[in-house]
Protein backbone atom coordinates (compact mmCIF):
# COMPACT_ATOMS: atom_id res chain seq x y z
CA UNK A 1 16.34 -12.30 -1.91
CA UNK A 2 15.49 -16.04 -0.93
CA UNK A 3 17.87 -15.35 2.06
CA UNK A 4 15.77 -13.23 3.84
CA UNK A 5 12.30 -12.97 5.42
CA UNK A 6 9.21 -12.02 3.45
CA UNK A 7 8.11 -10.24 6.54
CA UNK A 8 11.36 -8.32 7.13
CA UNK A 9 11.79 -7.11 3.63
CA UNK A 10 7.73 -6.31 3.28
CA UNK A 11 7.87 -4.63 7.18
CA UNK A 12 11.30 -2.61 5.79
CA UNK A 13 9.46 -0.95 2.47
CA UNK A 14 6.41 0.01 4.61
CA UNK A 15 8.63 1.96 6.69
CA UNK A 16 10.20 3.55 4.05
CA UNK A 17 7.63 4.50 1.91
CA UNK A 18 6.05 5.90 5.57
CA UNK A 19 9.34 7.59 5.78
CA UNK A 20 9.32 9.35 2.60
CA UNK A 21 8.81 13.36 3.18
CA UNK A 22 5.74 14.12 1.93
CA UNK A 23 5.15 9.92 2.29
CA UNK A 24 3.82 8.20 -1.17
CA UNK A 25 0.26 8.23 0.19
CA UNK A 26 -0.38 11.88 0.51
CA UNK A 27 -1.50 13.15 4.30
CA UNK A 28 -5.34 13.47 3.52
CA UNK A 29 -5.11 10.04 1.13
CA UNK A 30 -3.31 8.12 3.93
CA UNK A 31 -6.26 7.53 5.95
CA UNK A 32 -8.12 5.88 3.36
CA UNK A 33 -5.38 3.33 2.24
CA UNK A 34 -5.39 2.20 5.75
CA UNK A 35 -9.40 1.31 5.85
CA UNK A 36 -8.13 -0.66 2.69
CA UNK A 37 -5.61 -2.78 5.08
CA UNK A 38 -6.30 -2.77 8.01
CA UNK A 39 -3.13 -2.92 10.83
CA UNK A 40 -3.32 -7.25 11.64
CA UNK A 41 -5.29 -8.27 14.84
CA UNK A 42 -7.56 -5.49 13.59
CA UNK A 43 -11.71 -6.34 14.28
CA UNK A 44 -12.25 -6.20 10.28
CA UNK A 45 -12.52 -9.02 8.24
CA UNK A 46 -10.93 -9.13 4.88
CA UNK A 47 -13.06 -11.35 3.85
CA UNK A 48 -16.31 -9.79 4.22
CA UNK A 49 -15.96 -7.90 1.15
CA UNK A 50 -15.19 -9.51 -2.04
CA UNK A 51 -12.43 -9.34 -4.17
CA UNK A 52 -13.85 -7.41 -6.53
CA UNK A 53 -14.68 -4.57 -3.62
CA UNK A 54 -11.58 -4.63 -2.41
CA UNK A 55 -9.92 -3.90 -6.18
CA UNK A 56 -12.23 -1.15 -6.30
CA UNK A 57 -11.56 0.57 -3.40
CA UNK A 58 -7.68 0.62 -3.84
CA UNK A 59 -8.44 1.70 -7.67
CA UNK A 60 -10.44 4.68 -6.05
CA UNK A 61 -7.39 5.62 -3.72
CA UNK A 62 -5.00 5.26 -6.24
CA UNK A 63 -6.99 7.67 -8.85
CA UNK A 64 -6.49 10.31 -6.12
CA UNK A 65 -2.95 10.32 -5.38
CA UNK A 66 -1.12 13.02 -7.48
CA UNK A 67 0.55 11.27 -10.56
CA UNK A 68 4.18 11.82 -9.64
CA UNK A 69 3.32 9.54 -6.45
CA UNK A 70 1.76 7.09 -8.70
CA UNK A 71 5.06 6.76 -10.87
CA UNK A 72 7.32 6.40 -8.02
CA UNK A 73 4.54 3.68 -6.91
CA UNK A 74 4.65 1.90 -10.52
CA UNK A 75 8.32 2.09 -10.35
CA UNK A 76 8.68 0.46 -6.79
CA UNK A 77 6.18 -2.79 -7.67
CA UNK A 78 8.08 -3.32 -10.73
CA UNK A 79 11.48 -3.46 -9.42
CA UNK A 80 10.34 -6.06 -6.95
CA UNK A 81 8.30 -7.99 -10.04
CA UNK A 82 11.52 -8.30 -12.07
């Protein structure tokens, strides 16, 4: 994977978990995963909130995603930890 760009292969997943039919963030959950991050240039700091906040609020969008999206999600990160 050294051969290619961070950006390209990180840009490439986000489209196709957006492409997934129904997407891995459900319709009414997506919404709130993008107040988490924010689209870059945006006005909001990611800064302004601590760590700590920021951990929270994913943990809180996570909790509400139904668990079969949560297992493709688990399966996903640990492909790309290995």
């Amino acid at each position: 994977m050294t051969k290619y760009d961070a950006p390209v292969i990180a840009g490439t997943i986000k489209l196709w978990l957006l492409e997934l039919n129904p997407p891995l963030a459900t319709w009414d959950g997506w919404d709130e995963i993008r107040k988490i991050y924010p689209s870059v240039g945006a006005d909001s700091n990611p800064e302004e909130k601590g760590a700590l906040a920021h951990i929270d609020d994913l943990k809180t969008a996570l909790l509400k995603l139904p668990k079969v999206h949560l297992y493709v999600l688990d399966v996903v990160v640990q492909h790309f930890n290995q």
